[in-house]
Every structure is written in structure tokens, then in C-alpha cells.
N, C-alpha and C. Protein backbone atom coordinates (compact mmCIF):
# COMPACT_ATOMS: atom_id res chain seq x y z
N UNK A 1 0.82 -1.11 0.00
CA UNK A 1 0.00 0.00 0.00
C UNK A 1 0.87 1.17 0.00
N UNK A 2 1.60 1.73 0.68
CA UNK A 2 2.20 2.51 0.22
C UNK A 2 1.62 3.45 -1.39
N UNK A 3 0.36 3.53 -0.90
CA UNK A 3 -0.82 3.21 -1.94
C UNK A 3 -1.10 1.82 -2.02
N UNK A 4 -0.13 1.11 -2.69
CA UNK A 4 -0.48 -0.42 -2.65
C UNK A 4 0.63 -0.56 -2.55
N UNK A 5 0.47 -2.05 -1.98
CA UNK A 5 2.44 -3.19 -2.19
C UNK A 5 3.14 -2.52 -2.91
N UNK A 6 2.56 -2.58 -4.52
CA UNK A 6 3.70 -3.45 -5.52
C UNK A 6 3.77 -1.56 -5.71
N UNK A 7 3.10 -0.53 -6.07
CA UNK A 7 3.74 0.92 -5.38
C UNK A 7 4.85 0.48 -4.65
N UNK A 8 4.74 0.41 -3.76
CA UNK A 8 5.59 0.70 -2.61
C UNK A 8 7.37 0.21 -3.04
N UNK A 9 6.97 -1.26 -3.61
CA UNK A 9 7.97 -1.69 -4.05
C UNK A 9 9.14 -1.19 -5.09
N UNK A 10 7.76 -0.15 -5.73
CA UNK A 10 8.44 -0.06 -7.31
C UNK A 10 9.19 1.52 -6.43
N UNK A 11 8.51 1.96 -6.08
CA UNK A 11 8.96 3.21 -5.26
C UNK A 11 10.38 3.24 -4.09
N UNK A 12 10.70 2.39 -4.01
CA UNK A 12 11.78 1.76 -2.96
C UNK A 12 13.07 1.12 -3.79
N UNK A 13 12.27 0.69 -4.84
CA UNK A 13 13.60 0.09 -5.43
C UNK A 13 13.05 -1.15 -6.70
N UNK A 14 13.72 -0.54 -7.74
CA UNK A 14 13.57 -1.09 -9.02
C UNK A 14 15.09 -1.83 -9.45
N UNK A 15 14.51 -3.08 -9.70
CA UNK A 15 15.63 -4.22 -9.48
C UNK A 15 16.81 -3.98 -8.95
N UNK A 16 16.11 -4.40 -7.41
CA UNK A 16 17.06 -4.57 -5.99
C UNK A 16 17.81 -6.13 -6.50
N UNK A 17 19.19 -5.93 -5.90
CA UNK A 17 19.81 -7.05 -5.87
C UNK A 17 20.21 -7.48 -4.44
N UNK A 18 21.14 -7.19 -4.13
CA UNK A 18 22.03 -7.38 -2.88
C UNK A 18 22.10 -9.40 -2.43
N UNK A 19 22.78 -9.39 -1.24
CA UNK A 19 23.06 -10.96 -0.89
C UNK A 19 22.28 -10.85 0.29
N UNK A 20 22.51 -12.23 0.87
CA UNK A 20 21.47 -12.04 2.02
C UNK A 20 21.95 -11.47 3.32
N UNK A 21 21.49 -11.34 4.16
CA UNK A 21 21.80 -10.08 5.32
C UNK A 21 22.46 -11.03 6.49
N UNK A 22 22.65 -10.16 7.75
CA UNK A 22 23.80 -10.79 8.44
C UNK A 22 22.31 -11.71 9.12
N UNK A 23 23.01 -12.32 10.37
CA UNK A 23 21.40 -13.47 11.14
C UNK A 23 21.77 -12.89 12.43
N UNK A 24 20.88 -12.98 13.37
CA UNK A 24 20.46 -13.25 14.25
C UNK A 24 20.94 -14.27 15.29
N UNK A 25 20.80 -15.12 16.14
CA UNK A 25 21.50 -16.27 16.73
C UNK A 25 19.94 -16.89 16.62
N UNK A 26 18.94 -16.24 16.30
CA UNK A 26 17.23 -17.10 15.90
C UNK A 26 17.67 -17.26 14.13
N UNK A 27 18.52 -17.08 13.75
CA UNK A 27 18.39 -17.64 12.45
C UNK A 27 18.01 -16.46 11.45
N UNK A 28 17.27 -15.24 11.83
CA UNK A 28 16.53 -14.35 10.94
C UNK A 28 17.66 -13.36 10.80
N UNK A 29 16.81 -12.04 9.65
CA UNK A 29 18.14 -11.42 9.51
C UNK A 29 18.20 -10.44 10.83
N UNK A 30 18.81 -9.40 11.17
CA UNK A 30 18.96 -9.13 12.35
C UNK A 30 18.61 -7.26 11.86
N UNK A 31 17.90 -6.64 11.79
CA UNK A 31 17.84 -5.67 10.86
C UNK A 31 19.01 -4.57 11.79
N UNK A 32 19.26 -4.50 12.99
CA UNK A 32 20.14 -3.66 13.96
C UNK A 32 21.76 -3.87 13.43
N UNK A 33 22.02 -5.24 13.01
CA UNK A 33 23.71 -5.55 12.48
C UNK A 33 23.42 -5.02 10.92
N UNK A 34 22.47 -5.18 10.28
CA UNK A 34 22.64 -4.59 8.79
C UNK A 34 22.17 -3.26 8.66
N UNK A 35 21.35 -2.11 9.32
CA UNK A 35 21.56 -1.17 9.66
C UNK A 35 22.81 -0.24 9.06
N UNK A 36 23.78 -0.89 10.32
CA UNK A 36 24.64 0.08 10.63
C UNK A 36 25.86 0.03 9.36
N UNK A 37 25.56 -1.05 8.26
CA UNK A 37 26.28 -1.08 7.27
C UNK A 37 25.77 0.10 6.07
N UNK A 38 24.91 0.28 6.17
CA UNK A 38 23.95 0.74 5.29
C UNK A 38 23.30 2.78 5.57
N UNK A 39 23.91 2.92 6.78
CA UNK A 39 23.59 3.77 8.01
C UNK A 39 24.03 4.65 6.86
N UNK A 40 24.58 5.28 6.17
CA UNK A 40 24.87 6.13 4.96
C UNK A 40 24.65 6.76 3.88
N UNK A 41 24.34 5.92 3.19
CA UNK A 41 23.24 5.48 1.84
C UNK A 41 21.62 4.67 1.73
N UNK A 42 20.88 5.72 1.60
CA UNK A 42 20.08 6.03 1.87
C UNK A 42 19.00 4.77 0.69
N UNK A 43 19.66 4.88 -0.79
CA UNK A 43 20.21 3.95 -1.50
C UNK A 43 19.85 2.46 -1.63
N UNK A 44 21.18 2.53 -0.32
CA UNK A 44 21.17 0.96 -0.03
C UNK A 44 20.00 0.29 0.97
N UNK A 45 19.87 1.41 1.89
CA UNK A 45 18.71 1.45 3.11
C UNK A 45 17.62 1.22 2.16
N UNK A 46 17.35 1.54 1.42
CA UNK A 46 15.67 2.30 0.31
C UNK A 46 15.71 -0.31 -0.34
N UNK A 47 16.83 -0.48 -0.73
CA UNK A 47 16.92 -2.11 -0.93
C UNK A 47 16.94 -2.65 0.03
N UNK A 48 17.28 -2.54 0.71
CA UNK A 48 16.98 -3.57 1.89
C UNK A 48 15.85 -3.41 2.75
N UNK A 49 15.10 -2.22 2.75
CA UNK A 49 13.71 -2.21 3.21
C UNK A 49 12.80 -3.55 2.05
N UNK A 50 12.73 -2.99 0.69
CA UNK A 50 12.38 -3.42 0.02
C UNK A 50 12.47 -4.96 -0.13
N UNK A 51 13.48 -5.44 -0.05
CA UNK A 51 13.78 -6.44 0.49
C UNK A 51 12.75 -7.52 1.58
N UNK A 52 12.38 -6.46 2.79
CA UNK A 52 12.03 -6.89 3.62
C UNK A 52 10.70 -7.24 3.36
N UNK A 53 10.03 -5.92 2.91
CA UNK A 53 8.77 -5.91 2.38
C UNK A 53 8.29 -6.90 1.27
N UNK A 54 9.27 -7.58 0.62
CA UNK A 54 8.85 -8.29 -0.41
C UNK A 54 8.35 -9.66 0.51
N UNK A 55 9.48 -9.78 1.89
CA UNK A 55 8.49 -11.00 2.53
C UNK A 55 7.58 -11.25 3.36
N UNK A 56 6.99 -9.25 3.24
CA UNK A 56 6.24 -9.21 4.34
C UNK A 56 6.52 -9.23 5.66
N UNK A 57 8.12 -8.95 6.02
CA UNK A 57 8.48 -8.60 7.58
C UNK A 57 9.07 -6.87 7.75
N UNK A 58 7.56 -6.54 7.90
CA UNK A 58 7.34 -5.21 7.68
C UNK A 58 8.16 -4.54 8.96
N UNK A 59 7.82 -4.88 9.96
CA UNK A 59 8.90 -4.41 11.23
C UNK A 59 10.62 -4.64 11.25
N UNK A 60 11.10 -5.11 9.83
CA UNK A 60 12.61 -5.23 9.60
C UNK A 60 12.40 -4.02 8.60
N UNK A 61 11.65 -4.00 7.97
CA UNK A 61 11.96 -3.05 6.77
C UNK A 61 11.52 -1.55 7.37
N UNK A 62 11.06 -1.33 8.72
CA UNK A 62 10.60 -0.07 8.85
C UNK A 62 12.22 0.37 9.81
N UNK A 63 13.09 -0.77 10.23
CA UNK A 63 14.04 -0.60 10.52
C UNK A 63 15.21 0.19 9.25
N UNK A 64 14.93 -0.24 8.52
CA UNK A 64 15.71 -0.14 7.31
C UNK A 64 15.19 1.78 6.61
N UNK A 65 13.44 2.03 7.20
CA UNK A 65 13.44 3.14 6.41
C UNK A 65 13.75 4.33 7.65
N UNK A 66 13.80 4.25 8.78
CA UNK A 66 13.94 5.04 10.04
C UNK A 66 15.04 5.98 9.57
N UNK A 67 16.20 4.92 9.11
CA UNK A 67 16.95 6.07 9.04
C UNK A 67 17.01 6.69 7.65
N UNK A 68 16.16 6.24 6.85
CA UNK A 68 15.70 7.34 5.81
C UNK A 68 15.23 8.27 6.45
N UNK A 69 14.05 8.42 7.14
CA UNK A 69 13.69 9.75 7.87
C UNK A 69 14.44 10.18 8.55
N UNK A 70 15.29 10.05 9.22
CA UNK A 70 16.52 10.72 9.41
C UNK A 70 17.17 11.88 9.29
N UNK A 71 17.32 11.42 7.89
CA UNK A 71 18.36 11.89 6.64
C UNK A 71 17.63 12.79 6.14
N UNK A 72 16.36 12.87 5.91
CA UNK A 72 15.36 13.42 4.82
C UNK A 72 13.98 13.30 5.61
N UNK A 73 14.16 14.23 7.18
CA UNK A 73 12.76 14.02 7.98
C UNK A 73 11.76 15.11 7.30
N UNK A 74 12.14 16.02 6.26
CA UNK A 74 11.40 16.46 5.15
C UNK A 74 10.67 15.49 3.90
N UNK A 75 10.41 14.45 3.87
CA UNK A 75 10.34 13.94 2.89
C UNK A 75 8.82 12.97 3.65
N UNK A 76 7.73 13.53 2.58
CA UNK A 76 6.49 12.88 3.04
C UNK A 76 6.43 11.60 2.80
N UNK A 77 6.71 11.08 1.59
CA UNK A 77 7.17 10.00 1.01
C UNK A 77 7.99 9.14 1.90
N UNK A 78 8.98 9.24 2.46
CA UNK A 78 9.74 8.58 3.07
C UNK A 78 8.54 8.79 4.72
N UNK A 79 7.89 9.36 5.23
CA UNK A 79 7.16 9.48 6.57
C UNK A 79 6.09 8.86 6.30
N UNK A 80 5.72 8.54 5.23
CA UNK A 80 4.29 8.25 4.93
C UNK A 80 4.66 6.36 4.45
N UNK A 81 5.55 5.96 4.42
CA UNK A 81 6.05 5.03 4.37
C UNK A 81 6.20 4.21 4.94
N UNK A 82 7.32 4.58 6.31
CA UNK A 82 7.56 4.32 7.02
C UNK A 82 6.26 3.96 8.57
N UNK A 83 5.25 5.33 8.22
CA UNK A 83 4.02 4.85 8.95
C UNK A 83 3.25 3.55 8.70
N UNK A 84 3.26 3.40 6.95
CA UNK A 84 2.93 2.37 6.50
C UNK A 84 3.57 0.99 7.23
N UNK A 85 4.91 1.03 7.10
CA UNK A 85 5.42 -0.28 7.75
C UNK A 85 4.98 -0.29 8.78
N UNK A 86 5.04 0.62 9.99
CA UNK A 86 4.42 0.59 11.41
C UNK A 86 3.12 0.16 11.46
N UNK A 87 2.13 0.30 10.68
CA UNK A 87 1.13 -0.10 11.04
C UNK A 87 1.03 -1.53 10.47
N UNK A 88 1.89 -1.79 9.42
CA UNK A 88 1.23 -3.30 9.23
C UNK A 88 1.66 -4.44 10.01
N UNK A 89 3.47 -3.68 10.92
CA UNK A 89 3.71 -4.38 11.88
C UNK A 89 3.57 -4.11 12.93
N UNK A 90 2.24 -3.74 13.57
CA UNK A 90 1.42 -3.68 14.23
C UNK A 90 1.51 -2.16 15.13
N UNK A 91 2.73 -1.17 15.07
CA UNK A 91 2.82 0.00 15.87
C UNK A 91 1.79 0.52 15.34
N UNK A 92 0.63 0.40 15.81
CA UNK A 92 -0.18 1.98 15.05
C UNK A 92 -0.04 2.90 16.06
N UNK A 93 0.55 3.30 16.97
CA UNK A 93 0.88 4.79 17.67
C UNK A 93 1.97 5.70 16.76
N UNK A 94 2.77 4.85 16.43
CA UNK A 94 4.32 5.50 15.61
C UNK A 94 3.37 5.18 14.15
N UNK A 95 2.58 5.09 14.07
CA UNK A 95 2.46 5.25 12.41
C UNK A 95 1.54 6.63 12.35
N UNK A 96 0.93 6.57 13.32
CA UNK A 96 -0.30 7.42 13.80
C UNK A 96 0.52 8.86 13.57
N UNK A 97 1.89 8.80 14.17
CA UNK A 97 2.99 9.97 14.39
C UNK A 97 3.63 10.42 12.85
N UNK A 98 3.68 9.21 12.20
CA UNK A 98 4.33 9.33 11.05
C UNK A 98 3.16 9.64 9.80
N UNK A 99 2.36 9.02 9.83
CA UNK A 99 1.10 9.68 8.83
C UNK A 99 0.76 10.83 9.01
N UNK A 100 1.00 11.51 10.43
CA UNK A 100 0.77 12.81 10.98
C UNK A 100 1.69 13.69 9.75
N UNK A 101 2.47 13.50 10.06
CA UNK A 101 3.79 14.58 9.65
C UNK A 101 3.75 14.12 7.98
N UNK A 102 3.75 13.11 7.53
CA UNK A 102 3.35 12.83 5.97
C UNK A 102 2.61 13.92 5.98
N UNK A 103 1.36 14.39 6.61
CA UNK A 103 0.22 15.20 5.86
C UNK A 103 0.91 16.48 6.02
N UNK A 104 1.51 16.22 7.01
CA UNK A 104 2.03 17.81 7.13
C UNK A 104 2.95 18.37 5.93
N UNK A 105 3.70 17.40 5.12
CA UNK A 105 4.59 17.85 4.80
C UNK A 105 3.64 17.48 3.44
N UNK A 106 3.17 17.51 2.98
CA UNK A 106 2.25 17.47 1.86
C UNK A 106 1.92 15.72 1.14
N UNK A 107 1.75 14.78 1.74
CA UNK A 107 1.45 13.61 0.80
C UNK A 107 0.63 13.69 1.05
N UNK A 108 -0.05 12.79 0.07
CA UNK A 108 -1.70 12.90 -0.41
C UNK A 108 -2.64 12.26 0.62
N UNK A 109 -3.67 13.70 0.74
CA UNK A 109 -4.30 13.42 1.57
C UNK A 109 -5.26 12.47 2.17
N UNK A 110 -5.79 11.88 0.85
CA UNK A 110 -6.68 11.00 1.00
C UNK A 110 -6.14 9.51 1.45
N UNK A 111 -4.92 9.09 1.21
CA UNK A 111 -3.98 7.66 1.83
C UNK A 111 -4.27 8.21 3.14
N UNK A 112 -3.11 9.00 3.80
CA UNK A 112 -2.95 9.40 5.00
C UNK A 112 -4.39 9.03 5.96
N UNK A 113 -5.23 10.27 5.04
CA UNK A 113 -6.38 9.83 6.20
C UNK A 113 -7.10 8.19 5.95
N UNK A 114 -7.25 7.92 5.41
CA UNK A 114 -7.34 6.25 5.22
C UNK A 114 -6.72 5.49 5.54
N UNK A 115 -5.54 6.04 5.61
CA UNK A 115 -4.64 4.86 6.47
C UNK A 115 -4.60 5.31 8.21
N UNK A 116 -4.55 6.49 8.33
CA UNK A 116 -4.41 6.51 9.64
C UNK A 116 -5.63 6.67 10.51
N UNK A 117 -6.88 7.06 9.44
CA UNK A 117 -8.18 6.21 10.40
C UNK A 117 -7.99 5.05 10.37
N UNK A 118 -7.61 4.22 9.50
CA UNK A 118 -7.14 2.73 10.16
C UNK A 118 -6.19 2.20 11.35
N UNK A 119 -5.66 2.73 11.21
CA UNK A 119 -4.28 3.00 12.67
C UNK A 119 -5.04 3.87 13.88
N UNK A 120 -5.88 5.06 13.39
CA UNK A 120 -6.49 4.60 14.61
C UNK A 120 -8.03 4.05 15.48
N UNK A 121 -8.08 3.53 14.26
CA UNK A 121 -9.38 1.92 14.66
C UNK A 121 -8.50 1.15 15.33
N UNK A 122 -7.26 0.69 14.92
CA UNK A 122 -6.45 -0.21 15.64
C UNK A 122 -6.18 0.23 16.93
N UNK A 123 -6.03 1.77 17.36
CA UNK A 123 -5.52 2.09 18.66
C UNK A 123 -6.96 1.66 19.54
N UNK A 124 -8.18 1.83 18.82
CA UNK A 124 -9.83 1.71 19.80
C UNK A 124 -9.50 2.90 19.67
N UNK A 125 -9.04 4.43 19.31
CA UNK A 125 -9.48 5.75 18.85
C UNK A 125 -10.32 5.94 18.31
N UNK A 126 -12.23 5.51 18.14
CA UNK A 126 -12.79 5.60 17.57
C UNK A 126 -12.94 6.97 16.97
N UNK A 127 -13.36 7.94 17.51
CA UNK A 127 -13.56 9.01 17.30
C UNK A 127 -12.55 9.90 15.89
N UNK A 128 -11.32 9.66 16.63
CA UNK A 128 -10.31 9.96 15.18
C UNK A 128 -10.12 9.32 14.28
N UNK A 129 -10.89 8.23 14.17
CA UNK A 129 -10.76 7.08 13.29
C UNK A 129 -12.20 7.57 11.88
N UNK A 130 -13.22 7.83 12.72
CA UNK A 130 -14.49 8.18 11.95
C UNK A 130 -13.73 9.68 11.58
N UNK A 131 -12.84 10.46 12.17
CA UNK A 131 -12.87 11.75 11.82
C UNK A 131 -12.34 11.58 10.46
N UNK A 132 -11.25 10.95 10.83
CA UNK A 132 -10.22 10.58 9.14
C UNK A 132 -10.79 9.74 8.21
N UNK A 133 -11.59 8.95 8.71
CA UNK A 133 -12.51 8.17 7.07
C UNK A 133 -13.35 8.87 7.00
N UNK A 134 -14.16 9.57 7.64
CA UNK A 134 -15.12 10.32 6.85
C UNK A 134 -14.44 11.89 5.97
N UNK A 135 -13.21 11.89 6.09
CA UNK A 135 -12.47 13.26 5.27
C UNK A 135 -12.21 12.38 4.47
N UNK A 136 -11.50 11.23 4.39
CA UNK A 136 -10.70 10.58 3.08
C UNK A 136 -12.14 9.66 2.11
N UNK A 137 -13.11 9.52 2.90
CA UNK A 137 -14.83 9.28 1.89
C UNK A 137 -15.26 10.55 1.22
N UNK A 138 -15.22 11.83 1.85
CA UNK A 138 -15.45 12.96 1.07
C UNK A 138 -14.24 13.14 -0.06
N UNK A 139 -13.06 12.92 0.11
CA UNK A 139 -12.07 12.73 -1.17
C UNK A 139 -12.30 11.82 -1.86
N UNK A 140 -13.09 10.78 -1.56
CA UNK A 140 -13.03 9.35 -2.71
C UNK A 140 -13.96 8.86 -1.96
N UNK A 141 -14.98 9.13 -2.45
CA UNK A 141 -16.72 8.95 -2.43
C UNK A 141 -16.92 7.49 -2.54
N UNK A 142 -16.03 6.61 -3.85
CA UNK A 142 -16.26 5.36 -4.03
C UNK A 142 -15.24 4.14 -3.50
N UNK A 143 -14.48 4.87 -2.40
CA UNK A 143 -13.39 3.78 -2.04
C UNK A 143 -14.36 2.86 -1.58
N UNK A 144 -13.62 1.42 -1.57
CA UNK A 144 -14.55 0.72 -0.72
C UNK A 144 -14.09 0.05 0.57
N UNK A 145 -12.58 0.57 0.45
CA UNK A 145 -11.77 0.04 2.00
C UNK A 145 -12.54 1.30 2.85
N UNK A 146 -12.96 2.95 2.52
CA UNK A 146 -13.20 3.50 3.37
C UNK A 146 -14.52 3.26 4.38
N UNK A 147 -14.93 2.60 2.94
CA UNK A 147 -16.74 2.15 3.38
C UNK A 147 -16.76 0.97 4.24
N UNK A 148 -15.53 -0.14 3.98
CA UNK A 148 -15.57 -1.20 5.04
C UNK A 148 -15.29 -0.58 6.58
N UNK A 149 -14.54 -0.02 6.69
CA UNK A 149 -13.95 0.85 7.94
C UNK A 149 -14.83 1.46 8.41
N UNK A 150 -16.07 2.32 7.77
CA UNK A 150 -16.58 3.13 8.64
C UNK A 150 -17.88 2.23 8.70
N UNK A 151 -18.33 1.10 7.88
CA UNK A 151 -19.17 -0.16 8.30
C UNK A 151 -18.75 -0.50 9.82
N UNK A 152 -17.13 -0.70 10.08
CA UNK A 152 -16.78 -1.22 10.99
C UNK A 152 -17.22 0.12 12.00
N UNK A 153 -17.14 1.16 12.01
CA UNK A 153 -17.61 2.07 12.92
C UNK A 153 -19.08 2.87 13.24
N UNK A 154 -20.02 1.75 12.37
CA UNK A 154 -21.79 1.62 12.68
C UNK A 154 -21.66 2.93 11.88
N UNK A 155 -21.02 3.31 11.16
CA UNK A 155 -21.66 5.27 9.66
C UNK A 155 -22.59 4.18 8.89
């Protein structure tokens, strides 16, 4: 999503290569030891998120975009992203923070609030949850993720 996945993907990195990452002593990759290789190039960080995301271990790859925001805590794209990973690996408070500042810094409004009335349905924030799907239903009248969401909130 990132709008959607395969967005997100193409937006992160168009034929990523790299080898596989350092492990863990559980066997997985360890996103804190490959980090700090990568801590530079923004680049290399932008593939190895991508990476992560391709297997769906969204809480390694939001490791990987952190310090994109960082580098570039101007960049909605990179905040609006990174909220994305947070919420699908389950932080919706820090995505809640990061979709915040996406809007601020201009990404499109209608994701943001759709995604982060979803993030915060997940917190039980009802209230800010109906506030932001019913702004991102007045932008896109015919979504139908907005209409499941605010089904889920008796509109």
C-alpha cells in the first residue's frame, strides 16, 4: 500500500539485488547488524527495506526506512512510508505519528487519512478514526476500503 504493495515496491527500489543479510543467533536477519552497514546510503537502506517488504516482515523493513527519515525528515514519502510499515507491523501509535507529519509535509491526503483512520481503529481511537474516514470518503466517495472501515464504525 504505500498506496499499494507493488507501489511501494516499485517506489523503494527497481531491481534490488544485494546478498542475504547478516542473522540473528534465531536464524533471521537481524535488521540492527545490517543497519549500521547501510547507516549512509540512503540507496542501499531504500533495498533492503524493500527487500524486507517483499516477505512481508514489515517491522525489519521499517528498521531499514527510520533512518531514511533521518536523513530526509522532510520527505512525506519517506514518513508516509515508514508509517505504513508501522502499522502493518502492528505499531499503530508511531504510524499514527508518522502519517501525521506525511500530511504535514504534503502527501496525499486521502492515503494518510485512510490509512491513519485505520491506525487509529487499531488504537480503539474511535472518534479519530471516523474523523479521518469520513475526510478521506469525502475525497473518494467510491473507495470501498473506506466504506468497510466506517461499516466497521456503525456510519
Amino acid at each position: 500500500m504505500c498506496r499499494y504493495l507493488g507501489v511501494l515496491i516499485l517506489l523503494f527500489c527497481a531491481g534490488c539485488g544485494g546478498g542475504p543479510g547478516q542473522k540473528s543467533a534465531s536464524g533471521q536477519p537481524d535488521p540492527n547488524l545490517e543497519t549500521s552497514q547501510y547507516a549512509k546510503d540512503p540507496v542501499l537502506l531504500r533495498k533492503k527495506a524493500e527487500e524486507f517488504w517483499q516477505k512481508a516482515q514489515y517491522k525489519q523493513a521499517a528498521a531499514f526506512l527510520e533512518p531514511i527519515v533521518r536523513m530526509a525528515p522532510d520527505s512525506a514519502e519517506a514518513q508516509y512510508c515508514l508509517a505504513f510499515s508501522d502499522a502493518l507491523s502492528g505499531d499503530n501509535q508511531q504510524a499514527v505519528e508518522h502519517y501525521t507529519k506525511a500530511l504535514q509535509l504534503g502527501y496525499a491526503e486521502f492515503w494518510v487519512k485512510y490509512n491513519r483512520g485505520a491506525a487509529y481503529l487499531g488504537l480503539g481511537d474511535k472518534a479519530k478514526a471516523r474523523e479521518d474516514l469520513l475526510r478521506a470518503q469525502q475525497l473518494d466517495p467510491k473507495s470501498e476500503g473506506v466504506k468497510t472501515y466506517l461499516k466497521q464504525l456503525g456510519q
